[in-house]
Protein backbone atom coordinates (compact mmCIF):
# COMPACT_ATOMS: atom_id res chain seq x y z
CA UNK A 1 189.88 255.39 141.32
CA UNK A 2 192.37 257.77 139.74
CA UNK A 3 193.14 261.51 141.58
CA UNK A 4 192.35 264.52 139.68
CA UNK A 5 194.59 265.91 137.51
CA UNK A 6 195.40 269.99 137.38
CA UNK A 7 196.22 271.80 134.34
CA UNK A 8 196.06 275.08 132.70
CA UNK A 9 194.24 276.25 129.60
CA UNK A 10 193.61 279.39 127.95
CA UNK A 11 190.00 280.54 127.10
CA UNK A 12 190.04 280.95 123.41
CA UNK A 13 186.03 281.30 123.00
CA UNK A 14 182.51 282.11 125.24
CA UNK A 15 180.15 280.44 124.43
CA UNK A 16 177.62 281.56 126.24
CA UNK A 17 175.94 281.90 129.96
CA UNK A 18 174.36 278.84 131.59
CA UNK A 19 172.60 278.34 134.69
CA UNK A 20 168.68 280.16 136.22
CA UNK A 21 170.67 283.21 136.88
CA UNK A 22 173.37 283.00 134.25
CA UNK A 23 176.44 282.92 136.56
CA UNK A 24 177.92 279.64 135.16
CA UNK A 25 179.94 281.19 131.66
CA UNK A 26 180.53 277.79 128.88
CA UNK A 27 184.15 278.46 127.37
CA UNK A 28 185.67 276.70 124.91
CA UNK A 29 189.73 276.70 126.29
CA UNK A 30 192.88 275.05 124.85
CA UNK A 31 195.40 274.04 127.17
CA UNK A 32 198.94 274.98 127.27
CA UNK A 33 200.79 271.74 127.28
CA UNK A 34 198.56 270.47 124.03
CA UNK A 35 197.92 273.92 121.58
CA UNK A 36 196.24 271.69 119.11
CA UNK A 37 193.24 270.46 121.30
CA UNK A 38 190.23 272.43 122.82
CA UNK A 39 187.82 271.53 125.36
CA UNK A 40 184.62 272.94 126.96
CA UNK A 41 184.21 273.99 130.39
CA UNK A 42 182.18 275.40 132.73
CA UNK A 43 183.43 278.22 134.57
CA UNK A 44 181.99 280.34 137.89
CA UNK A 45 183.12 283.90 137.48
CA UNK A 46 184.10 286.23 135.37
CA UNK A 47 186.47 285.34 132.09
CA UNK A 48 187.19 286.87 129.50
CA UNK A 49 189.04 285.84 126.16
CA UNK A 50 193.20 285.35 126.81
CA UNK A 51 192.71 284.15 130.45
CA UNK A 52 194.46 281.86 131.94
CA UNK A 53 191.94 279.15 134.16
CA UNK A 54 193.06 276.23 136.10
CA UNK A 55 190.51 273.45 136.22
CA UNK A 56 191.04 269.88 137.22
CA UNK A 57 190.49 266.87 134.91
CA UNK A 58 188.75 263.90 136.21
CA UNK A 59 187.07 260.62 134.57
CA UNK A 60 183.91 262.05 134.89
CA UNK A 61 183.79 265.08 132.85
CA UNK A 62 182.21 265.32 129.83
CA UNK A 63 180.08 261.65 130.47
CA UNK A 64 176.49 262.42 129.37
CA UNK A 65 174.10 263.35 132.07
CA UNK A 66 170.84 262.98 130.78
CA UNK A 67 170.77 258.80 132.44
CA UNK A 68 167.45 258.07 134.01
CA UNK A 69 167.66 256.60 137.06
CA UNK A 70 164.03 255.92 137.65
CA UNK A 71 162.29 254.23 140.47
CA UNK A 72 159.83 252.43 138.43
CA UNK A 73 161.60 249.96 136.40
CA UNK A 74 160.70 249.23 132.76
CA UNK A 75 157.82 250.02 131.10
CA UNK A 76 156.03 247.55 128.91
């Protein structure tokens, strides 16, 4: 398993408030060592446009997570 990797981005978009209660914001961000990418992350908190976040890279962000795991096996 590979460790976590840190970096820093700049939040270059909102895109809006997630969550029941809204306190997850979606940002769209573009980190500092690569200018001509962007990504989307979820961030706790307040942001605004020109901030600086550090969040952590791993293998599992951005997989899908709408996989059913059901109990019940196929259906026929």
């Amino acid at each position: 398993m590979s460790r976590p990797v840190s970096a820093k981005a700049r939040v270059i978009k909102i895109l809006g408030r997630i969550g029941a209660c809204g306190i997850i914001t979606e940002v769209q961000v573009q980190p500092l060592d690569f200018p001509k990418m962007h990504f989307r992350r979820s961030v706790k908190g307040r942001v605004r446009i020109g901030d600086i976040i550090d969040f952590v890279d791993t293998e599992l962000a951005g997989q899908p997570a709408c996989r059913s795991h059901s109990n019940f096996g196929e259906v026929e």
